[in-house]
N, C-alpha and C. Protein backbone atom coordinates (compact mmCIF):
# COMPACT_ATOMS: atom_id res chain seq x y z
N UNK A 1 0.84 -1.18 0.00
CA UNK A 1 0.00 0.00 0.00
C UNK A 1 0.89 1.24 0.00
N UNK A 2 0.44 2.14 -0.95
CA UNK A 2 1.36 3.36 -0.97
C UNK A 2 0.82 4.22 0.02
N UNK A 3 1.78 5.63 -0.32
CA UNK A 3 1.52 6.82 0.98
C UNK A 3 -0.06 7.56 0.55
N UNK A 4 -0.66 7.53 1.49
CA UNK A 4 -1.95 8.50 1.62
C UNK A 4 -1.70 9.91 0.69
N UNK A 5 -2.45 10.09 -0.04
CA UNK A 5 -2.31 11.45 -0.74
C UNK A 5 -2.41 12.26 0.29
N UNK A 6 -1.67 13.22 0.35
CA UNK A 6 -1.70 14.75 1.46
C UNK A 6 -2.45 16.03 1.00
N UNK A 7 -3.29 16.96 1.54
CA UNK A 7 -3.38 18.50 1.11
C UNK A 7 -3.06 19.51 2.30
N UNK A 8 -3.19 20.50 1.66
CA UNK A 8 -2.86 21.63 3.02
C UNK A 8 -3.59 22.73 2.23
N UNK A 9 -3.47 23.64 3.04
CA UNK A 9 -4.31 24.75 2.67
C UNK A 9 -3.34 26.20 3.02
N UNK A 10 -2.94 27.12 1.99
CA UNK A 10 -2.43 28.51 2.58
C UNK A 10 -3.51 29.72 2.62
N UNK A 11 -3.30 30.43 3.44
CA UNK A 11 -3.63 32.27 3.38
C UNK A 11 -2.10 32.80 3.32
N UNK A 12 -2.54 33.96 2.33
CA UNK A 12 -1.43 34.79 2.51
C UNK A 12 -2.83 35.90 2.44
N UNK A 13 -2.09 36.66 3.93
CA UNK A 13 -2.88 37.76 4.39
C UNK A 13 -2.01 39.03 4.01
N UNK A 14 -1.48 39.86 3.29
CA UNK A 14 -0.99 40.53 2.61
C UNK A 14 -0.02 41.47 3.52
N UNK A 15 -1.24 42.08 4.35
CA UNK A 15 -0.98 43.12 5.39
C UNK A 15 -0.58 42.89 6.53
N UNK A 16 -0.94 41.66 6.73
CA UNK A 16 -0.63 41.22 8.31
C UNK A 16 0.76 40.13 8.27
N UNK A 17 0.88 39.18 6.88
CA UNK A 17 2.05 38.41 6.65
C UNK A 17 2.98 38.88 5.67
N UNK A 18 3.96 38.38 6.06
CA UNK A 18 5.20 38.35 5.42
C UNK A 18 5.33 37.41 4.19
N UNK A 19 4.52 36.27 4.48
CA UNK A 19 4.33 35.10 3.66
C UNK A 19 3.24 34.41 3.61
N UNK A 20 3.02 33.45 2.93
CA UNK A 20 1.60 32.66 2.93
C UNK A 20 1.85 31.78 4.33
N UNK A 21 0.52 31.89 5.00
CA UNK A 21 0.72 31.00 6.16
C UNK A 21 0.10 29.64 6.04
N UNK A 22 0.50 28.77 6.34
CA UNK A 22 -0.21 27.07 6.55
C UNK A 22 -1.53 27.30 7.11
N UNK A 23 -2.34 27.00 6.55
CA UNK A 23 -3.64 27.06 7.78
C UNK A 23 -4.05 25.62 7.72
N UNK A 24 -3.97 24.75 6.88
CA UNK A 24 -5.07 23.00 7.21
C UNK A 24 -3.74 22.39 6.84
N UNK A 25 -3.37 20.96 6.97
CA UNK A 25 -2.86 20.07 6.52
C UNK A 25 -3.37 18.65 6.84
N UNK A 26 -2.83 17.51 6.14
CA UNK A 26 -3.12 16.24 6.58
C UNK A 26 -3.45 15.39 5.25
N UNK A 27 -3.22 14.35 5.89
CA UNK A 27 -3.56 13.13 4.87
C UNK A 27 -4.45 12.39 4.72
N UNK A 28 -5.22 11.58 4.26
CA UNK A 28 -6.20 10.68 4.78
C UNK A 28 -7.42 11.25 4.65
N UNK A 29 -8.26 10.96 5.86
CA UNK A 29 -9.43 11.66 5.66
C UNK A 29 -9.15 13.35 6.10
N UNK A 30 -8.20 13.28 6.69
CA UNK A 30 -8.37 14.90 6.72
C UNK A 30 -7.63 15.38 5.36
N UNK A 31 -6.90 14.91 4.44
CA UNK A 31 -6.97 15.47 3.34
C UNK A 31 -8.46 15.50 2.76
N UNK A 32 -8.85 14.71 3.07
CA UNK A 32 -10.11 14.83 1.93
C UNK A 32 -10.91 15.96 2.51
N UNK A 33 -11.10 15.85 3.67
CA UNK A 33 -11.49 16.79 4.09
C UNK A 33 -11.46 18.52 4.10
N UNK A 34 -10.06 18.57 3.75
CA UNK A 34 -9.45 20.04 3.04
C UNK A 34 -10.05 20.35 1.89
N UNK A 35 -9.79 19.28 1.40
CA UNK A 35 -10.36 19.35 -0.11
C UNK A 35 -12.25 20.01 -0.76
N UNK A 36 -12.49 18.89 0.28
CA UNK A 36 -14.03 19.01 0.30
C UNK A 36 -14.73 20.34 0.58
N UNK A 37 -13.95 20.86 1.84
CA UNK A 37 -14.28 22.29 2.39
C UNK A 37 -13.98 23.14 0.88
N UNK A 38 -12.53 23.14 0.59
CA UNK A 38 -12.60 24.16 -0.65
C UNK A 38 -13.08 24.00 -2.00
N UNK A 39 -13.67 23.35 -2.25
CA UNK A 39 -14.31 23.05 -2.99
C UNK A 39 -15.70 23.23 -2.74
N UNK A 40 -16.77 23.16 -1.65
CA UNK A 40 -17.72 24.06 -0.85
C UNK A 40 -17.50 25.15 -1.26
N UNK A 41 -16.54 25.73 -1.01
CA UNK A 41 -15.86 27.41 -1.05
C UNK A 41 -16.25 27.96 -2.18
N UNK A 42 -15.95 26.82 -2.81
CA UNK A 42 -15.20 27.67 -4.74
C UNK A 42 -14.12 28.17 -4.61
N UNK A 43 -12.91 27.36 -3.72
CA UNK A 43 -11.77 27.85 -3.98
C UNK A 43 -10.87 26.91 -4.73
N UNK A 44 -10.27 27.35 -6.03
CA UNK A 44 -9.54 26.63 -6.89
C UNK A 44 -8.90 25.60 -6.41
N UNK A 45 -8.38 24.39 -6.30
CA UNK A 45 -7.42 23.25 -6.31
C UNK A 45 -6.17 23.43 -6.73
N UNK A 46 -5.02 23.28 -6.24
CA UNK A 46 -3.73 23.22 -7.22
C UNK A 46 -3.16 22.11 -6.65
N UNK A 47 -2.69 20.93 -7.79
CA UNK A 47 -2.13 20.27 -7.31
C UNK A 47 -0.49 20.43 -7.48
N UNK A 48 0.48 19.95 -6.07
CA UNK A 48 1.49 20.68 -6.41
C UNK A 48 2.32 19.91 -5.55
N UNK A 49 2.26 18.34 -5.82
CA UNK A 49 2.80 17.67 -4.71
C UNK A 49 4.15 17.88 -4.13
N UNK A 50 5.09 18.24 -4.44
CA UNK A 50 5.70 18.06 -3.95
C UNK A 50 6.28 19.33 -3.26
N UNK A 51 5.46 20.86 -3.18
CA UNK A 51 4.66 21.57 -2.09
C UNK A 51 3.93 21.02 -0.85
N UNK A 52 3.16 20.57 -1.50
CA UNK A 52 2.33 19.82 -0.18
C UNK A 52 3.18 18.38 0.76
N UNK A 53 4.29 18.17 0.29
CA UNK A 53 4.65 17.57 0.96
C UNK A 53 5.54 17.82 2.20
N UNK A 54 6.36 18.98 1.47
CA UNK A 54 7.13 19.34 2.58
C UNK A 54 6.17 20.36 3.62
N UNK A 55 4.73 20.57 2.82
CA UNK A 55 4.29 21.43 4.02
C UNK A 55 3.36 20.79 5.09
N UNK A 56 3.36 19.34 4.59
CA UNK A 56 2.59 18.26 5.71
C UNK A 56 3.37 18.33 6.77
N UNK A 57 4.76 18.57 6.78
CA UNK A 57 6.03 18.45 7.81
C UNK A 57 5.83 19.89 8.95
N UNK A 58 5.04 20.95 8.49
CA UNK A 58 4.80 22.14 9.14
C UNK A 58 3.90 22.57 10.01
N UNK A 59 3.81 22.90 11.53
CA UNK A 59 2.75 23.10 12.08
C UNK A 59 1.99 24.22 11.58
N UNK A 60 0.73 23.93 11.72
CA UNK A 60 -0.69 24.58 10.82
C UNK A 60 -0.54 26.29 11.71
N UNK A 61 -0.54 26.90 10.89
CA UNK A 61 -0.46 28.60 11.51
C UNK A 61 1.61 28.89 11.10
N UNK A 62 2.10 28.67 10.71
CA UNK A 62 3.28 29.25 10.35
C UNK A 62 3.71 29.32 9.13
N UNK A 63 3.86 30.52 9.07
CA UNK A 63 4.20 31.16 7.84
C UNK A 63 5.31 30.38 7.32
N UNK A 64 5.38 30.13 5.81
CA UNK A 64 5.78 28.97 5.10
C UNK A 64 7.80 29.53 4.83
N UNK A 65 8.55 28.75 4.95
CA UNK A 65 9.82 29.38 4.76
C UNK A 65 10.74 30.02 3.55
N UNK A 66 11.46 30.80 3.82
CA UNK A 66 11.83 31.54 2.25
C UNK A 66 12.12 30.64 0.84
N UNK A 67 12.25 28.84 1.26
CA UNK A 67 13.29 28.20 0.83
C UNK A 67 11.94 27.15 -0.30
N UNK A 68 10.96 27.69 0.39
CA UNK A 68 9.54 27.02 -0.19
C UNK A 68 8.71 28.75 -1.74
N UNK A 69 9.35 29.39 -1.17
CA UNK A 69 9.02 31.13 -2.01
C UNK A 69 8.24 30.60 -3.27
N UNK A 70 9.77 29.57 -3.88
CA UNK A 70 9.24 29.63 -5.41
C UNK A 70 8.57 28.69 -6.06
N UNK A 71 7.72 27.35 -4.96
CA UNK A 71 7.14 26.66 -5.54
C UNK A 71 5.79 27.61 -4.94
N UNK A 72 5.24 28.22 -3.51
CA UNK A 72 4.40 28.33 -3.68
C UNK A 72 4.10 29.84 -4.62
N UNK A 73 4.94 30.34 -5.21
CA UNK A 73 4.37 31.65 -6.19
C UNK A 73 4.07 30.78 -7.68
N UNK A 74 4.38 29.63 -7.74
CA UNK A 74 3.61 28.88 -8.88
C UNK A 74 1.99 28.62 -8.97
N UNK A 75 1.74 28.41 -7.46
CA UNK A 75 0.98 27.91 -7.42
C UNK A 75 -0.07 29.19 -7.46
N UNK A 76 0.18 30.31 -6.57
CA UNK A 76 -0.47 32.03 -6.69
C UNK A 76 -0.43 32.72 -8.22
N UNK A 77 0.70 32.02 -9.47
CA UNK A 77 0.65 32.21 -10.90
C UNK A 77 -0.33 31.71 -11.31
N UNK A 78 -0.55 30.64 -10.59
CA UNK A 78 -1.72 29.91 -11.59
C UNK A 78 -2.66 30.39 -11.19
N UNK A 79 -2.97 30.65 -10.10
CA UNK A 79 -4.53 31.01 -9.49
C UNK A 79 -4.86 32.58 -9.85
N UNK A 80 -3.91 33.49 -9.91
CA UNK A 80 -4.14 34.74 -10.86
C UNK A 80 -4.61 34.83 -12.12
N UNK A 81 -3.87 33.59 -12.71
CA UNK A 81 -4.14 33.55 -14.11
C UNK A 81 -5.37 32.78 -14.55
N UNK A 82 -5.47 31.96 -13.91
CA UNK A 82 -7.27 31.58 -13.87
C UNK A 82 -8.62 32.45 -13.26
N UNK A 83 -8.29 33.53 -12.18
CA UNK A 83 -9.28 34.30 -12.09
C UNK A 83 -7.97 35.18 -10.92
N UNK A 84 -7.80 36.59 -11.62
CA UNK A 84 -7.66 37.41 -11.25
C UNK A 84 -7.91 37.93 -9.85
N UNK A 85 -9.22 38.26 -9.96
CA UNK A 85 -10.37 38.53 -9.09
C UNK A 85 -10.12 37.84 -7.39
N UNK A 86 -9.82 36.73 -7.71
CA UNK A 86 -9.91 35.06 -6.46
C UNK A 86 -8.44 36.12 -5.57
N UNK A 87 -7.78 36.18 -5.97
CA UNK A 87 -6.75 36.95 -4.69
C UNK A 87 -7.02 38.34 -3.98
N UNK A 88 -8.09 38.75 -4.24
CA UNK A 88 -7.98 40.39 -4.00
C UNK A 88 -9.47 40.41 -3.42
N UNK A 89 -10.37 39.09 -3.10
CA UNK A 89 -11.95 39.17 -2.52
C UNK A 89 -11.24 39.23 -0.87
């Protein structure tokens, strides 16, 4: 049996962070569970495993480290470029 697919979830609060902060993580049913909520939401999906992996390793509320910058601004490229709008509500 292989490894449980993982998700996590960021905010980047603009004004108040420095960086995008961790807010959900987990595998299993609590991945699915991440999932499920944003998707409730209407908030886009990115899959970006091997982001989400090193950020399963992170307690939930800390701002993500400089050394992670340039996978998660891939993931904020894509979500601009699919709706503009989705970063700035």
């Amino acid at each position: 049996m292989g490894v449980e697919k993982g998700a996590a979830a960021l905010k980047w609060d603009r004004e108040k962070d420095d960086a995008p902060r961790l807010i959900a993580s987990g595998r299993g049913y609590l991945a699915r569970k991440i999932l499920d909520l944003a998707e409730e939401a209407g908030i886009p999906l990115v899959e970006q495993e091997p982001l989400t992996n090193i950020l399963l390793s992170l307690p939930p509320g800390q701002e993500i480290p400089p050394e992670l910058f340039a996978l998660a601004a891939e993931v904020y490229v894509f979500l601009m470029e699919l709706d503009s709008s989705f970063l700035y509500t």
